[in-house]
Each structure stands twice: as C-alpha cells, then as structure tokens.
Protein backbone atom coordinates (compact mmCIF):
# COMPACT_ATOMS: atom_id res chain seq x y z
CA UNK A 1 58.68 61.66 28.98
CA UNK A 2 56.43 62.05 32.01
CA UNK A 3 52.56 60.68 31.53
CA UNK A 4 51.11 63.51 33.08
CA UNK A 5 52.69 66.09 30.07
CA UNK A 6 51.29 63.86 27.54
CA UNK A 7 47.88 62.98 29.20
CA UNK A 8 47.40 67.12 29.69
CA UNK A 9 48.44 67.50 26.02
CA UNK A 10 46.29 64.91 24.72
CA UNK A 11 43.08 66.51 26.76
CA UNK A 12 44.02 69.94 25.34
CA UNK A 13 43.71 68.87 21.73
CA UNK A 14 40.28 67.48 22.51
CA UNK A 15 39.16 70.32 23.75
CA UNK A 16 39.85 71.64 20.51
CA UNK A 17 38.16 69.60 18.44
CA UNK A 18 35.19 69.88 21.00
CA UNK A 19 35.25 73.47 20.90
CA UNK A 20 35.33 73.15 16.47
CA UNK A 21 32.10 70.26 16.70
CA UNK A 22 30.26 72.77 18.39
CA UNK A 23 31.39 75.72 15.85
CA UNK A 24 30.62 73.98 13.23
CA UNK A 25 26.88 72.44 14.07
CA UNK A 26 25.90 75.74 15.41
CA UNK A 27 23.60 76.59 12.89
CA UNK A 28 22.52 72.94 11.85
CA UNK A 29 22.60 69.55 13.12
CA UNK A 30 20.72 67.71 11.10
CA UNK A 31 20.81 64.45 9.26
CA UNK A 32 21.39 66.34 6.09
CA UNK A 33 24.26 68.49 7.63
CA UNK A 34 25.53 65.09 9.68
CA UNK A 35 25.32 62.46 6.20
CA UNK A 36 26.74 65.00 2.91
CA UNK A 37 27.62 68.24 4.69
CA UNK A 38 24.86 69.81 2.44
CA UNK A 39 26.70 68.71 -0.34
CA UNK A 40 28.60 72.38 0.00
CA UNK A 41 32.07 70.87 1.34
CA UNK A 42 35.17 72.97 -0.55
CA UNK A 43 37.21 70.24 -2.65
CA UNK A 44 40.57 71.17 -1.02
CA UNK A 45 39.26 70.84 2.20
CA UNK A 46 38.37 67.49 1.55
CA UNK A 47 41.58 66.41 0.14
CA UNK A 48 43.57 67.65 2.49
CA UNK A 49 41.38 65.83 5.31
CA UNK A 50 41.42 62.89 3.54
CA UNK A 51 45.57 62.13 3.39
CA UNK A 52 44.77 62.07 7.34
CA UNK A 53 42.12 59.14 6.94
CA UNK A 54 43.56 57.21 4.30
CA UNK A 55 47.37 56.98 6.29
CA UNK A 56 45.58 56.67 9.99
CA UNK A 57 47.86 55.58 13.19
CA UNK A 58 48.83 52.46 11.24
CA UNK A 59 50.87 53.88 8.36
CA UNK A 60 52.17 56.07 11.23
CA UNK A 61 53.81 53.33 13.59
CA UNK A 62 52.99 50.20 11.42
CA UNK A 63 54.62 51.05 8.59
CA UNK A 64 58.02 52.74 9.91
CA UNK A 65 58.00 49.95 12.26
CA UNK A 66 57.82 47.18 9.36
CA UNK A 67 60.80 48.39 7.51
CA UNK A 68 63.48 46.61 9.68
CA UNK A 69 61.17 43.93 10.46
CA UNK A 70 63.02 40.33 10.56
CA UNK A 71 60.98 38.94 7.81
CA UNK A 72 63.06 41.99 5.69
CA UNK A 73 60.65 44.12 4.54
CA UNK A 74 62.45 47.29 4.15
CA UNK A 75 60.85 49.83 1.64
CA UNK A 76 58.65 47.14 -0.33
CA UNK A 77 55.56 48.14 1.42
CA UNK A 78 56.24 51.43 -1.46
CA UNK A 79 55.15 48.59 -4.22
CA UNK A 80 51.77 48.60 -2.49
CA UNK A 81 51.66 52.12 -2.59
CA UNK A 82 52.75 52.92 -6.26
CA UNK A 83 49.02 50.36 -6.32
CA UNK A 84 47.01 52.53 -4.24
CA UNK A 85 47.75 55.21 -6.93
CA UNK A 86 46.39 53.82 -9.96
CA UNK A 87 43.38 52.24 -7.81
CA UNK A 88 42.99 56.25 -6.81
CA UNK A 89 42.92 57.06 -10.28
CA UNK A 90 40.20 54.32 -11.19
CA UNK A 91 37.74 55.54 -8.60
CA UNK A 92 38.38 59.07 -9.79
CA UNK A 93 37.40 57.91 -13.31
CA UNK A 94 35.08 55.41 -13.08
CA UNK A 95 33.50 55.20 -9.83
CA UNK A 96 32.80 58.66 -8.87
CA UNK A 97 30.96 59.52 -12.08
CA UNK A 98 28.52 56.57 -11.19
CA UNK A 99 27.97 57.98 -8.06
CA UNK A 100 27.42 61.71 -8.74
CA UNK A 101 25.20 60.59 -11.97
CA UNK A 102 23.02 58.71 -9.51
CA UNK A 103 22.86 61.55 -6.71
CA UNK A 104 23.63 59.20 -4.04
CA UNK A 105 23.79 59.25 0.10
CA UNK A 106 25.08 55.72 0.30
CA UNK A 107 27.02 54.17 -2.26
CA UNK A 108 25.79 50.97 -2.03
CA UNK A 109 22.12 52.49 -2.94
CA UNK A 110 23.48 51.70 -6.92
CA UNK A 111 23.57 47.95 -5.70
CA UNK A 112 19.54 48.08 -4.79
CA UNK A 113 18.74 49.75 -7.93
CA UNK A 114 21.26 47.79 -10.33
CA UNK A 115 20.83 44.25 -8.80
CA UNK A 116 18.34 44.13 -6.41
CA UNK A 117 17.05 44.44 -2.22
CA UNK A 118 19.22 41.89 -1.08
CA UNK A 119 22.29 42.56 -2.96
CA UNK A 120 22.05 46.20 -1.54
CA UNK A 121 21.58 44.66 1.92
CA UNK A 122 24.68 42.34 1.57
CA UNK A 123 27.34 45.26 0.10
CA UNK A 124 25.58 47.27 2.98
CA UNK A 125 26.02 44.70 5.62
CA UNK A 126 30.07 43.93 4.27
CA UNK A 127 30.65 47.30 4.64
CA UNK A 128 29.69 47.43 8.24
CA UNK A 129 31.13 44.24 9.07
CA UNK A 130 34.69 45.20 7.26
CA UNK A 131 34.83 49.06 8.35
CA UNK A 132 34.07 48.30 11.79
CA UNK A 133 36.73 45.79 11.76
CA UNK A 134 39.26 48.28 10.51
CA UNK A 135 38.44 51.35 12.45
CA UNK A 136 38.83 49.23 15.60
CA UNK A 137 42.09 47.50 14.41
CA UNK A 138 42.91 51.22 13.61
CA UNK A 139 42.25 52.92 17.14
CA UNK A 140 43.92 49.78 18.88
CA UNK A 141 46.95 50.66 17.62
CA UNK A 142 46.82 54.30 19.11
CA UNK A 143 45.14 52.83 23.05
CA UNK A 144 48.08 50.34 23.04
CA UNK A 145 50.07 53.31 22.61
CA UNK A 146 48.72 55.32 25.33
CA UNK A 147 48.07 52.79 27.45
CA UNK A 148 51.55 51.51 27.36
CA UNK A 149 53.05 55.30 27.88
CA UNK A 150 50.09 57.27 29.45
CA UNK A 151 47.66 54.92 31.52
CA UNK A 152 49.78 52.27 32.93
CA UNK A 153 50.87 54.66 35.05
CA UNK A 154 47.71 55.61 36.41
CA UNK A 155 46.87 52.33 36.75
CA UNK A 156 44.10 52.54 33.86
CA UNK A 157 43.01 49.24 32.74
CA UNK A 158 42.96 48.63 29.05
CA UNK A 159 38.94 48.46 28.40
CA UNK A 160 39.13 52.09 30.02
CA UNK A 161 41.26 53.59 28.40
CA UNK A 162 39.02 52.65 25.27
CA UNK A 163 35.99 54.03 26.52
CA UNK A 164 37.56 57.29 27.21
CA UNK A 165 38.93 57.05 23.52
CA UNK A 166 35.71 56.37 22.16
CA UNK A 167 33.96 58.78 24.42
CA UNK A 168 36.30 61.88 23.02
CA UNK A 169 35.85 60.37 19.39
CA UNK A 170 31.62 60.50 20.28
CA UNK A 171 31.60 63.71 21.61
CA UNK A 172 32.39 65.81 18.38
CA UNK A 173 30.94 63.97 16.57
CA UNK A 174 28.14 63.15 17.39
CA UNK A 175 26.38 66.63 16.48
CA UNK A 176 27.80 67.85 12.81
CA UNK A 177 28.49 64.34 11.79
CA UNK A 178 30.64 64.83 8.15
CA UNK A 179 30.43 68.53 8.46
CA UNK A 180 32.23 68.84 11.72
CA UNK A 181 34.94 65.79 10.21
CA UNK A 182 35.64 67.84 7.60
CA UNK A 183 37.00 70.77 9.39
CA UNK A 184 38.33 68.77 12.27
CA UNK A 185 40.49 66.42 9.68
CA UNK A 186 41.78 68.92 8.33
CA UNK A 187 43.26 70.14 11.40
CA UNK A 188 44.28 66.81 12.01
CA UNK A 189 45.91 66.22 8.96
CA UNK A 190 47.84 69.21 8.79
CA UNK A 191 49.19 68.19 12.42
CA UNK A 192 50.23 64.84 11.31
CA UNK A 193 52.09 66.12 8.17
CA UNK A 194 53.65 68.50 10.30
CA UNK A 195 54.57 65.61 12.62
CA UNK A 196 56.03 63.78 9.96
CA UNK A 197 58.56 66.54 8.40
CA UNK A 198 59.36 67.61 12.23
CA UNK A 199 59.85 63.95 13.23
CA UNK A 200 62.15 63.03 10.44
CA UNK A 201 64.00 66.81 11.11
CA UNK A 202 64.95 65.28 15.27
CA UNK A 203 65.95 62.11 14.18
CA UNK A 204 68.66 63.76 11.43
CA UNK A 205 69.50 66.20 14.04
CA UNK A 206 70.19 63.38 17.00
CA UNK A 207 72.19 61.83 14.16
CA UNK A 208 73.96 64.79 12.91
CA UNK A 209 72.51 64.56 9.92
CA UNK A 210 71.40 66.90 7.60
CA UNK A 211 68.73 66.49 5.00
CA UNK A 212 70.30 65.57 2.14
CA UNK A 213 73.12 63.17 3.90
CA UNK A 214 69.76 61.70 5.96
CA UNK A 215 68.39 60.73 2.14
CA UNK A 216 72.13 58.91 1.41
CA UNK A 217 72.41 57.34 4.67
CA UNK A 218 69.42 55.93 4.07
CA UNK A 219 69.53 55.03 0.45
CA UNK A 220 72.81 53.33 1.56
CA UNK A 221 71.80 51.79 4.44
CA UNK A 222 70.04 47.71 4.82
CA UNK A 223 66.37 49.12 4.91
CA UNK A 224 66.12 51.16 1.29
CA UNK A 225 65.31 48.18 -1.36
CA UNK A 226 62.23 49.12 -2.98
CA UNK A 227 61.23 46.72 -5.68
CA UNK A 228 61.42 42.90 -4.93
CA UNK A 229 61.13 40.59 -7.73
CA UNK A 230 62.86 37.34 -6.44
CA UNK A 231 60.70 34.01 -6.02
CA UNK A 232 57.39 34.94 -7.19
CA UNK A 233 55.67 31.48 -5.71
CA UNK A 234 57.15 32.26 -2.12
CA UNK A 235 57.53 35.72 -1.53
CA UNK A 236 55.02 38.09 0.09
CA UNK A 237 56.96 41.14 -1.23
CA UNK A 238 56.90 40.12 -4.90
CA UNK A 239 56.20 43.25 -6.84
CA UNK A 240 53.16 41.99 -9.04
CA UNK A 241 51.59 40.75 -5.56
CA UNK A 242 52.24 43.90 -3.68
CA UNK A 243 51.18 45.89 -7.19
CA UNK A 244 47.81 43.89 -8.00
CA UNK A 245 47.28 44.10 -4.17
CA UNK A 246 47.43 47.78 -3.74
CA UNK A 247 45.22 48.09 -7.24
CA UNK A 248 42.50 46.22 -5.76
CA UNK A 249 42.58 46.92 -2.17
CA UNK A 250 42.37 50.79 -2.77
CA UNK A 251 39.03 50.36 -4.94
CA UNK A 252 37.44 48.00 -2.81
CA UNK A 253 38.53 49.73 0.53
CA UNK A 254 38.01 53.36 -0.55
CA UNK A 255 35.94 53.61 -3.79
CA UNK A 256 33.37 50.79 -2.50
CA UNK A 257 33.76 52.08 1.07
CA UNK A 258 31.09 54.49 2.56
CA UNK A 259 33.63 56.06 4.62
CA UNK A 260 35.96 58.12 2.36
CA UNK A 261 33.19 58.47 -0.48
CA UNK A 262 31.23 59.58 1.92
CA UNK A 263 33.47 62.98 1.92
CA UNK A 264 33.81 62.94 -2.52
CA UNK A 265 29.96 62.49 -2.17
CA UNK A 266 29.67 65.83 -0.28
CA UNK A 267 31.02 68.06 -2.90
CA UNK A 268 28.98 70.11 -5.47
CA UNK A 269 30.24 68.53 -8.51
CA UNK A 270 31.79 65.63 -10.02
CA UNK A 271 34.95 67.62 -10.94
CA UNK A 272 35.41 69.02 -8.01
CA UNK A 273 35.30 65.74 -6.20
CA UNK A 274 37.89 64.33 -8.82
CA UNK A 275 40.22 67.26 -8.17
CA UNK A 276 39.93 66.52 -4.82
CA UNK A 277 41.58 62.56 -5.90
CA UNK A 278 43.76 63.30 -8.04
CA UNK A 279 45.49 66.31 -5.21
CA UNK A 280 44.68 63.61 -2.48
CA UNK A 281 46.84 61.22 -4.71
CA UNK A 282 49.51 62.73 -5.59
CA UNK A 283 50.28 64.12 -1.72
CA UNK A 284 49.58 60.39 -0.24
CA UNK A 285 52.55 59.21 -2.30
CA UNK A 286 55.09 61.26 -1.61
CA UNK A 287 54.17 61.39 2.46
CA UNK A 288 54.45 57.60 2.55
CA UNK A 289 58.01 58.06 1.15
CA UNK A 290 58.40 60.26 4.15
CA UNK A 291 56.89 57.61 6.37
CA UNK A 292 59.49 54.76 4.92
CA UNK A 293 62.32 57.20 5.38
CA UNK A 294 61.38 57.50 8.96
CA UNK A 295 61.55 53.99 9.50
CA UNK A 296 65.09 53.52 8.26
CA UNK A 297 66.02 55.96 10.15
CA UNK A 298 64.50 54.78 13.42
CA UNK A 299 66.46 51.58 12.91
CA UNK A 300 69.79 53.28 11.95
CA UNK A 301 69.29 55.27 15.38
CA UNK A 302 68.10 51.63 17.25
CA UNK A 303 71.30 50.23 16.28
CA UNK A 304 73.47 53.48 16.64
CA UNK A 305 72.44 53.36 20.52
CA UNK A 306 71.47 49.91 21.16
CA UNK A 307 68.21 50.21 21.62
CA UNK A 308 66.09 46.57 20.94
CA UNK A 309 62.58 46.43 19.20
CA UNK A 310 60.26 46.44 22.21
CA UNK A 311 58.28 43.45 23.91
CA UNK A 312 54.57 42.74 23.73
CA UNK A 313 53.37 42.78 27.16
CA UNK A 314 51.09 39.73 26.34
CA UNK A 315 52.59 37.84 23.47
CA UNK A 316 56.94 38.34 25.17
CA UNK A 317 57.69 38.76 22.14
CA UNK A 318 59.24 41.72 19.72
CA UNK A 319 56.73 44.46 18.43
CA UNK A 320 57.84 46.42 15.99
CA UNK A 321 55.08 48.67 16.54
CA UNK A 322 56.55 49.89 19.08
CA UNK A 323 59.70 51.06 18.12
CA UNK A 324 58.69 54.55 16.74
CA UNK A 325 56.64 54.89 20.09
CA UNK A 326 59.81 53.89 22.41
CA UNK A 327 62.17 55.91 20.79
CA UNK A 328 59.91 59.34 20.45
CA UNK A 329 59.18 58.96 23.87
CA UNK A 330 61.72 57.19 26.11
CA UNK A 331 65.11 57.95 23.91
CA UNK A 332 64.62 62.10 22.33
CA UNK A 333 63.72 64.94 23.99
CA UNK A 334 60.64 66.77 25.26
CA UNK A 335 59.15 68.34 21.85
CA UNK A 336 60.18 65.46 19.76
CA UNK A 337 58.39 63.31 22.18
CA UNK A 338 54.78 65.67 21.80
CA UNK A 339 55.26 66.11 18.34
CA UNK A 340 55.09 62.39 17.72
CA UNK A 341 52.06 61.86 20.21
CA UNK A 342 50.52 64.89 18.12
CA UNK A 343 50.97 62.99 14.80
CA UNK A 344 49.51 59.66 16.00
CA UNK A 345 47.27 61.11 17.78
CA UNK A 346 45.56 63.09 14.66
CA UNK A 347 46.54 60.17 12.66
CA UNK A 348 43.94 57.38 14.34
CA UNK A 349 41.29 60.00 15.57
CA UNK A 350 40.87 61.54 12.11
CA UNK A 351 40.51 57.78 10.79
CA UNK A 352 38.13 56.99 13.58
CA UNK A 353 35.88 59.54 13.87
CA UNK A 354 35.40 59.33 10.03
CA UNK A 355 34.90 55.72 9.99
CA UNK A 356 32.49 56.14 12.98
CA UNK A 357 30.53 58.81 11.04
CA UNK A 358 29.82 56.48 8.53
CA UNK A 359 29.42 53.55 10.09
CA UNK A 360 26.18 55.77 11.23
CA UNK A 361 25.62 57.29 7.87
CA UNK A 362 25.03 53.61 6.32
CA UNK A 363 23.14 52.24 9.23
CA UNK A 364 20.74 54.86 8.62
CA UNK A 365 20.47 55.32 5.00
CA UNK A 366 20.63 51.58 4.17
CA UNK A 367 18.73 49.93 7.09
CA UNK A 368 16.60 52.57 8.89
CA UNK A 369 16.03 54.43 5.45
CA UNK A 370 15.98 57.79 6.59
CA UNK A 371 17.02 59.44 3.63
CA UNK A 372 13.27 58.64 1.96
CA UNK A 373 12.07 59.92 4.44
CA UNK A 374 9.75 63.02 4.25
CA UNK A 375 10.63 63.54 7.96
CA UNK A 376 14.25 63.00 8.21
CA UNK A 377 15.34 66.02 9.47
CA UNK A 378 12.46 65.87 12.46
CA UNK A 379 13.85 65.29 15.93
CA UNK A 380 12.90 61.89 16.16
CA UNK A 381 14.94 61.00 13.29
CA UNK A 382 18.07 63.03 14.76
CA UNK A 383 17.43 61.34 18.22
CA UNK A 384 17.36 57.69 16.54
CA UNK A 385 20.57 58.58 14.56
CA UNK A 386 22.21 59.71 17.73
CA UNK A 387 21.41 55.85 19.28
CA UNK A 388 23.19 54.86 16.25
CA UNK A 389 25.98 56.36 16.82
CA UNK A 390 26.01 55.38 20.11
CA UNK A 391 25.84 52.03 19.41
CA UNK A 392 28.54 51.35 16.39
CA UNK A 393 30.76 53.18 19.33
CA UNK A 394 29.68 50.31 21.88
CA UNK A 395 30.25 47.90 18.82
CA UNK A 396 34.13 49.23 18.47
CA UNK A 397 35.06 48.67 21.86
CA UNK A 398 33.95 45.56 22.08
CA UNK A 399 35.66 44.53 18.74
CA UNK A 400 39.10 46.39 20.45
CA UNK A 401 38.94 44.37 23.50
CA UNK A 402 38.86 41.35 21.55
CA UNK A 403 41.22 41.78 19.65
CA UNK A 404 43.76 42.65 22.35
CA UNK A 405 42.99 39.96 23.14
CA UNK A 406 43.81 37.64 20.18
CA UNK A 407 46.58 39.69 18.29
CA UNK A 408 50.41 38.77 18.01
CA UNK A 409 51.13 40.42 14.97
CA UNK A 410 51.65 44.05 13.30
CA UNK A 411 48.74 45.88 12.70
CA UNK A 412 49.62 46.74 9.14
CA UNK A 413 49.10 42.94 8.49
CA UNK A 414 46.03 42.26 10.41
CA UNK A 415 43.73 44.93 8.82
CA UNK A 416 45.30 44.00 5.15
CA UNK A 417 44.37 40.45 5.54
CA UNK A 418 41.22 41.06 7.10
CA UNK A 419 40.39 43.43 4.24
CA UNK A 420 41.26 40.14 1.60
CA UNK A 421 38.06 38.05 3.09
CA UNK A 422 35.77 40.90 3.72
CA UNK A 423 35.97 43.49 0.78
CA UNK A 424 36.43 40.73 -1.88
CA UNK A 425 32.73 40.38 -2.49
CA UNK A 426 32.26 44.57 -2.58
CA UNK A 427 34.80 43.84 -5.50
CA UNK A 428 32.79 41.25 -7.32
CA UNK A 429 29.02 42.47 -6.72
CA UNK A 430 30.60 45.98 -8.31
CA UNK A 431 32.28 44.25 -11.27
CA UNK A 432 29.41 42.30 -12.23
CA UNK A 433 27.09 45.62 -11.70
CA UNK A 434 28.97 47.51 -14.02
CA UNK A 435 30.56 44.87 -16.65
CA UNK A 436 27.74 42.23 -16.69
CA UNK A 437 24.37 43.20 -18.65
CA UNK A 438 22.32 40.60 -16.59
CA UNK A 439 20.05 40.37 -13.78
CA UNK A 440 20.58 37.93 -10.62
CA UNK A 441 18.65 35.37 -8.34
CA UNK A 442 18.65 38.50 -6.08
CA UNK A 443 18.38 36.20 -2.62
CA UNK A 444 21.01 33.59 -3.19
CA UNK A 445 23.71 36.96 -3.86
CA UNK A 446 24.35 36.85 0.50
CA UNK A 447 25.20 32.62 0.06
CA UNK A 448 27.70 33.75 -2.66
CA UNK A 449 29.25 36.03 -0.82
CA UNK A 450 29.53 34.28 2.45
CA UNK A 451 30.76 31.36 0.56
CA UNK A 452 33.34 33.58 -1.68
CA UNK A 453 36.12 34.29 1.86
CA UNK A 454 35.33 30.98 2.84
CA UNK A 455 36.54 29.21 -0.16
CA UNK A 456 39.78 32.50 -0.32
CA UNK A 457 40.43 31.22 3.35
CA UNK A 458 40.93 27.50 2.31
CA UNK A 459 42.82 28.44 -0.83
CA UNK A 460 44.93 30.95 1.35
CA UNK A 461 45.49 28.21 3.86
CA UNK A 462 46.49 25.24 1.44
CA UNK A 463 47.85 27.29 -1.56
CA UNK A 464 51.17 26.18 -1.03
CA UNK A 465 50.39 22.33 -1.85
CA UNK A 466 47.50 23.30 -4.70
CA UNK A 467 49.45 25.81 -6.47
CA UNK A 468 53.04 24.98 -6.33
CA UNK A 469 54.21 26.17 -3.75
CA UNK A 470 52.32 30.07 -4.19
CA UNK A 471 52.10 31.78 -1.33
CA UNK A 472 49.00 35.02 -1.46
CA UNK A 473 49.60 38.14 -0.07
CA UNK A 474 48.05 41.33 -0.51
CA UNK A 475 46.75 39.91 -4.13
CA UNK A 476 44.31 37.91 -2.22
CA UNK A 477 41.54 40.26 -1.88
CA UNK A 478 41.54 40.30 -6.36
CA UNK A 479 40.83 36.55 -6.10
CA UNK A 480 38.21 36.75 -3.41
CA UNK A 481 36.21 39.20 -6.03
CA UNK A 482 37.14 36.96 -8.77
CA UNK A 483 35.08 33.80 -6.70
CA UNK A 484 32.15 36.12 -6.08
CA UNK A 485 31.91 37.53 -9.93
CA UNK A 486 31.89 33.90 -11.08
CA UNK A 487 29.52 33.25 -8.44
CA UNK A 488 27.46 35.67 -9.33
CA UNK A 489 27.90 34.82 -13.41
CA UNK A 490 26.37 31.72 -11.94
CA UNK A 491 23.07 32.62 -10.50
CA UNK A 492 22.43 35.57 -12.87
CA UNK A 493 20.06 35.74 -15.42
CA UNK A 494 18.24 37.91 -18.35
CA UNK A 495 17.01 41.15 -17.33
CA UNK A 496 16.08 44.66 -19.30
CA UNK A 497 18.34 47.76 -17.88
CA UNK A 498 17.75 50.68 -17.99
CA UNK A 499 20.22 53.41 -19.88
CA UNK A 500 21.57 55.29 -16.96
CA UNK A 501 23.57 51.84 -15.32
C-alpha cells in the first residue's frame, strides 16, 4: 500500500472533522458550549459516540492482536468484557443519579462537597494524572502505526509525527470543545463499526469464506476458548480475575472518569443519559465479539500464508500489535488496506480528542474554577481555557515520547496495569463517599492515596511468595481501592451530612 494514498486519505478525513468543528461552534464557543454542550446533547448521539471512545485504537489492534499471543490468550480477554457490562450497568444505576441529583460540571465536585477541599483536589489530580496516561498510551498506538507505514517513508521522525497528530486532534477541538466531540464521534464511530464488519467481510473473502463457515472456522480453530478456569493462583486469564477486573475497572475508568461522564453529564435528564448506557452497553458487547473474531481470523490467514508476527523496531522482538496493521496493509488489497486505516484512525482520534476535551474541562472546573464564575463565558476565560488546552496537548506528547521510549509490551497491557495503581484510589474515596456515614482528616486523604499504589505495587511485585503463589491481574485495581477505603476508615471521623449525599 503506497504511503502517499494513505497520508492523502488520512489529511482528507481531517479536513472533515475541521470543516464539522467549525459547523458546529458557529453560533457558540463558549465554556458552557465547550464543558456540557448546553446540556442539550440527543441521548443516541451520545451513545453511539461513545462505543468509539470506550473501544479506541487499542481494542482495535491490541486486542485482535492478543488473541494468538504466545502467552495463549485467545478469546479470554471476552471474560473482561462480560465485566465491563455489569460495571456499565452500576454507573447507570448508581452513579449517574448522584451526578444528575447534584447538577454537576465535574464529577469529582461531589468529592469537595461530600469529603472535603483536598479530597476533591486529589480525585481531581488522579484523574489527570491517570487519563493523561491513557490517552497518550492510546494515540501511541495509532503514531506507531503511521509512523511505521506512512512517515518512515518520508523520513518523519517519531516526535513529529506526534505533533502533527496532536496538532489535527487541537485544531477541532479546540473551539466547540464537547459539542463539536459529539458530532465528530459519531462520525467516527460509525466509520470504525463500519471498518469492523467490512474488515472481517475481506478477510472471509481472501479465505473463501463465507459468514457463517468464518464463525465455524473460527469456533473450531486454536484461538476460540472463552472462559478459563484452570489454576486460579497462577493464571492471568482466570475467569473471576478477568470478571472482578472488568467490574471494577469499568466504574473506576468510566463512571469516576471525567471523560466519558463528561458526555452522560451533557444530556437533559437522568433517563435519557441512562438510555444512552444501557444502548451503549449492549452494542460494546457484541462489537468486541466482532473484534475477537477478527483476531482469529488474522492468525488463521498468518499461518495460511506464512506470514510471522512483526518485529519491534526498538525492542527485535515480536509485536503482536502489529499484525492487524501488516496484514491490512502489506498482504490485502487497496480498499481493505483504507478501510482498516479508516477504522483505527476514528478509533484513537475519537478517544483522544475526548480525553483531551476533558483533560481541559477538569483543569478548569476543578483548579481554575471557572464554572463559579460570574464571568466564565467572558473572553478572558475562553482565552485561558484555550492555554489549557494547549498545554494538556504539550503534556501528551511528551508522555508519548517517553513512553516510546520505555515500552516492550502490548498496549492492551500497559494502560490496564497502569489503570490498577492510578484509578484504585478514585475507587476507594467513592466507596467511602457513598457507603461510609463519616467525615475525614480531609488533608492526610492525598498521603492515603499516594501510599494506597505504592503498597498494590509491592503486593503486585511479591504476591507470589506472600500469597501462595497468586499471581494479580486485572483484579488488581479492586484491591488498590480496597487499601485506600481502609485507609480512609482510618483517618475518618464523626461528621453531620446532609440528606441529599
């Protein structure tokens, strides 16, 4: 596939989403427009956008990549999934309420008022901290990508091709903020999904398969287990892990995140934002089946015509994040080839732009303050939000460069066991919030939750002689919120609340 088909493909679709930023903050381009939308967003808008930032570039090459992994992974990473469900559900039913009762911008404005200033500063500051992590473990995936297919060949060093990511990502939204993401992930989404079904349909075809002897040949082939319950002590895969995990990493990383409640928050009403979760829901499921499916099928063809998992230019060794890359674009033909570079493409940028959004939403709600203030919409406020923005984008490619610098591993893994350490405490202030009727030693809540991943990281690293040989996986982030709730049982105390907590 030549570079210079795929470079003027990718600028086209920018120009698209320019050309819908500027639509869409036409009439306003405020910090009311660029934080909630108004709160006037349409519910199935929303959850159609969202499937786009909730799967991001990782489920799209991560995750059919991990399937014929060495380590065997084949469809157990579904285990995870069936958890993201029910921790779906849970935000739909208990979280969102909260929020909507409360009327808030930033979620983590019920910390301040339930438990105190520097509670609400630490969940604030975790959040940063944890979302910038992931967005730029996120977008790396997709510059590896195009620097590997696209750049190289242009002789585009790496920290460029970054900046010019993060300078597309910047430029639409920079204006509408969530109103503009709204529209444009939708677009995106319904690009990737397409992506997905037309992916899977030139695979089958290079196969000679048709749909429903794809679905045998894959339930029959080496890649299709699903539920692991062998050696529970040992085992990443085991299904209570991979269960618990997905449970728990899906409340902390979405219903304590500011990023995709950001988008519920922006609704008129509380049922129309749980609507939105439960359709959101039910569609994630079955497209990560899809996703899965594509995997085994990408190995079945690897094998069928000899082609090897890819090297890491740095690290020599295999990558199996680049096997969905290398085969769409070096192995099928011309439209299979765009089609792919469509779906990852609308896969990261919809995560990224989101996450950037707000990255710039919190910043300015919970440290500058500018929703109390009586001039928020003035152009001083809109100029300082625009450094903002700026700035969390200068923050992302400097996380990005280091961690091409550092990384040796899948992606998939990386941004699930950074989200262990850093959402853990998000987990635990929440709990205690809404299960414990006490008050806390408000300033010593940032030791307890500095102190909470260090003590997971030790446990993680020596669990295997202190517990038996147990090995954590996913699971990890529940026990990092467990150490921060007892933490927090610790330096709490009596207090009156009021009725509406």
């Amino acid at each position: 596939m030549s570079p210079a088909i795929l470079l003027s493909f990718l600028i086209g679709y920018f120009l698209i989403l320019i050309v819908i930023a500027f639509a869409t903050s036409k009439k306003s381009s405020d910090n009311s427009t660029f934080f909630i939308a108004n709160r006037n967003s349409k519910w199935y808008l929303v959850a159609f956008g969202m499937i786009g930032t909730a799967l991001s570039g990782v489920t799209f090459i991560s995750v059919p990549g991990e399937v014929g992994a060495p380590s065997g992974n084949q469809f157990q990473y579904f285990q995870f999934v069936l958890g993201n469900a029910i921790g779906f559900i849970i935000i739909a039913t208990v979280l969102l309420p909260l929020y909507y009762r409360m009327k808030l911008t930033s979620i983590y404005s019920y910390i301040e008022q339930r438990l105190g200033y520097y509670s609400y500063k630490t969940a604030a500051s975790i959040f940063l901290i944890s979302r910038t992590i992931g967005s730029a473990f996120r977008l790396y995936l997709v510059v590896i990508v195009l620097q590997r297919f696209i750049f190289d060949s242009y002789g585009i060093p790496f920290w460029a091709t970054v900046l010019i990511s993060l300078g597309l990502i910047w430029s639409y939204t920079f204006k509408g903020g969530l109103k503009t993401i709204i529209i444009t992930d939708t677009l995106q989404t319904f690009f990737l999904v397409l992506s997905v079904f037309l992916t899977l349909y030139f695979i089958c075809n290079s196969l000679d398969l048709d749909i429903p002897k794809a679905f045998e040949t894959v339930k029959n082939s080496g890649y299709s287990k699903i539920f692991f319950y062998e050696d529970f002590l040992t085992s990443n895969f085991h299904f209570s892990k991979q269960l618990l995990g997905g449970i728990f990493v899906t409340i902390a990383m979405t219903g304590l995140d500011q990023d995709l409640m950001q988008k519920n928050l922006s609704m008129k009403t509380i049922k129309e934002a749980q609507k939105n979760m439960f359709t959101f829901t039910g569609v994630f499921v079955v497209l990560n089946i899809f996703f899965l499916s594509v995997g085994a099928l990408l190995y079945i063809y690897a094998t069928k015509n000899g082609i090897a998992i890819p090297l890491d230019h740095i690290t020599g060794k295999p990558r199996t994040d680049f096997l969905f890359p290398e085969i769409a674009l070096n192995h099928l033909s011309v439209i299979p080839a765009i089609v792919f570079m469509l779906g990852l493409t609308a896969a990261t940028f919809a995560t990224t732009d989101s996450a950037l959004t707000a990255l710039t939403t919190s910043f300015c709600v919970d440290f500058l303050h500018m929703d109390k203030r009586e001039d928020s919409n003035s152009k001083e406020a809109v100029k300082k939000r625009h450094m903002v923005h700026i700035g969390f984008s200068i923050v992302l490619f400097l996380v990005i460069i280091i961690f091409n610098a550092v990384n040796d591993e899948s992606v998939v893994k990386g941004i699930f066991k950074v989200a262990s350490y850093t959402y853990g405490p998000l987990l635990g202030l929440y709990s205690f919030g809404l299960f414990v009727k006490r008050g806390l030693h408000d300033k010593l809540v940032p030791l307890v939750c500095i102190l909470s991943p260090a003590v997971c990281y030790l446990l993680n690293a020596y669990s295997a002689e202190l517990l038996g040989g147990y090995v954590f996986s996913v699971e990890l982030i529940l026990v990092n919120g467990l150490i921060t709730f007892i933490g927090l049982l610790l330096i709490s105390k009596k207090t009156d609340l009021q009725t509406k907590f």
